[in-house]
Protein backbone atom coordinates (compact mmCIF):
# COMPACT_ATOMS: atom_id res chain seq x y z
CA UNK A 1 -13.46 -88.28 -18.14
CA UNK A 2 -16.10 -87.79 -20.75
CA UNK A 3 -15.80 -87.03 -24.31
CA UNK A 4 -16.28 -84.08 -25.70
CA UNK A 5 -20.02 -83.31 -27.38
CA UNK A 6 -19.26 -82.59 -31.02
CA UNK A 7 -21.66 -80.00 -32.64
CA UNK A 8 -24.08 -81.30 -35.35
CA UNK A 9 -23.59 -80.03 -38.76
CA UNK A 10 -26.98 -80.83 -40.14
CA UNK A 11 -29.30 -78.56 -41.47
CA UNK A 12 -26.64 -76.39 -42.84
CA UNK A 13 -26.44 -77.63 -46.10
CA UNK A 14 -29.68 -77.30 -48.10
CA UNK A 15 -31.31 -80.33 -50.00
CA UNK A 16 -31.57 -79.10 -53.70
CA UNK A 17 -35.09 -77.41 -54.79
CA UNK A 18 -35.76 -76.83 -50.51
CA UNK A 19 -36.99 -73.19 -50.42
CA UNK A 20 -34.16 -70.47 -48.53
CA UNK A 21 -34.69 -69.89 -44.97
CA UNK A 22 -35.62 -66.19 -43.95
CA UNK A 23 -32.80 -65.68 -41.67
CA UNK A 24 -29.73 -67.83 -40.96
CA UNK A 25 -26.86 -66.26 -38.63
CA UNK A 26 -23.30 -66.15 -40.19
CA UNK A 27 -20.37 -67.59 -38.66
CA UNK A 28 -18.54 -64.96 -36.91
CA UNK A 29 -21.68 -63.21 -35.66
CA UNK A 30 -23.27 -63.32 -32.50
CA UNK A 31 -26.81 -61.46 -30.91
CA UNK A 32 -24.84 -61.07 -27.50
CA UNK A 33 -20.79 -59.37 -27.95
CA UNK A 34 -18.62 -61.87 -26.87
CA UNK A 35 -16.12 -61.12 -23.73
CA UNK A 36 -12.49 -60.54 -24.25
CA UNK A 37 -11.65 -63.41 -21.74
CA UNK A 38 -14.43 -66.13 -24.34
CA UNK A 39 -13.06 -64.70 -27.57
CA UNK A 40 -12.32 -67.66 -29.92
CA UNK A 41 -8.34 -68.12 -30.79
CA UNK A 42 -6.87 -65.74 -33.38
CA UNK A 43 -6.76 -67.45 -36.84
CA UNK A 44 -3.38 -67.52 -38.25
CA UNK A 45 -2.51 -64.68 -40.45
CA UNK A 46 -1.81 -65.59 -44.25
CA UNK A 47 1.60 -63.44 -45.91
CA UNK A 48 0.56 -60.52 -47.34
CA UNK A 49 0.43 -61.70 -51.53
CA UNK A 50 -0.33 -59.44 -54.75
CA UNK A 51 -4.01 -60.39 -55.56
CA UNK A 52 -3.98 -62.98 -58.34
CA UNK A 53 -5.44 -61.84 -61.63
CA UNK A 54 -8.14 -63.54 -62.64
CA UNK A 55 -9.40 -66.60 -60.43
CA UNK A 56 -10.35 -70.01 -62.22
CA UNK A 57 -13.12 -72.09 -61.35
CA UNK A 58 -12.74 -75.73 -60.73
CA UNK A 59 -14.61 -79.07 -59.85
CA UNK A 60 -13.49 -81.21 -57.28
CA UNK A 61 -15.44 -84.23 -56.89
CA UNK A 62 -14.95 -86.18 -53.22
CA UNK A 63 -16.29 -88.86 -51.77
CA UNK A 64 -18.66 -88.47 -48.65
CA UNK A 65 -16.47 -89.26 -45.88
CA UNK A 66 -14.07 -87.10 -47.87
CA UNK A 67 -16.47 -84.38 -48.12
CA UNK A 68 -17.40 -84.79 -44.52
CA UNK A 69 -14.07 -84.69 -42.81
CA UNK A 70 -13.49 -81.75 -44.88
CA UNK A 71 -16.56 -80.03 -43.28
CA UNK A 72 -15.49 -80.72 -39.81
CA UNK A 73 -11.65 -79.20 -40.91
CA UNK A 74 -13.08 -76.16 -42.26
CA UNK A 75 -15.76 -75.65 -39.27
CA UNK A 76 -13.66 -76.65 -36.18
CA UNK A 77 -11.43 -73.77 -37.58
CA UNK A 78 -13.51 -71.14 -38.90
CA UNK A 79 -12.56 -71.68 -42.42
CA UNK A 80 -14.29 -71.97 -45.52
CA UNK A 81 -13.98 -74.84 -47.67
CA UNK A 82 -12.19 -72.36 -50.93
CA UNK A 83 -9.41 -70.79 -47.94
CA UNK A 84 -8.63 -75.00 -46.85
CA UNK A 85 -8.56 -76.16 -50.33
CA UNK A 86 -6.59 -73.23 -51.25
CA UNK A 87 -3.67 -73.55 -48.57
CA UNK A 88 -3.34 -77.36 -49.08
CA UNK A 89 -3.11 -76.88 -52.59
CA UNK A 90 -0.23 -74.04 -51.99
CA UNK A 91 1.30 -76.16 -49.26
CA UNK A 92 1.80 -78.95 -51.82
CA UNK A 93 3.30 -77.19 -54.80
CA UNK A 94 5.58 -75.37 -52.28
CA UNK A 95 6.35 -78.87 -50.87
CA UNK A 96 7.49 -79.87 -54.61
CA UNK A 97 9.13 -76.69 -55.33
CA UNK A 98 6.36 -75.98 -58.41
């Protein structure tokens, strides 16, 4: 049985100063519709919460591997790197009862 070919990442993270390219498609969108039967598998639906506020910024500093098993995470699901972080984070202080 062979393994299965993992996408490439690269090239979708910009070196710093490299000029923006014209057009770059957006997860989620496709040229062609995509047929009920080769949909992709419904993400899991969050609880309906009252909107925070105000939102905070914050740093997070990670190591490369760190950074790059985070990437694979967010893109083998369809998440961003803020909605992973976020639900950890929640997971955690729920965990501790904070």
């Amino acid at each position: 049985m062979s393994a299965k070919a993992t996408p490439s990442l690269d090239g979708f993270i910009q070196t710093k100063g490299a000029s923006r390219p014209d057009a770059m498609q957006q997860r989620g969108t496709s040229s062609s519709p995509t047929p009920e039967s080769e949909a992709p598998p419904a993400m899991p639906v969050r609880p309906a919460q009252a909107p925070e506020p105000r939102a905070k910024a914050l740093t997070l500093r990670l190591s490369e591997s760190q950074y790059q098993r985070l990437r694979r995470f967010a893109f083998d699901r369809g998440l961003s790197h803020q909605d992973v972080l976020e639900q950890a984070l929640m997971d955690l202080l729920g965990r501790s009862g904070s």
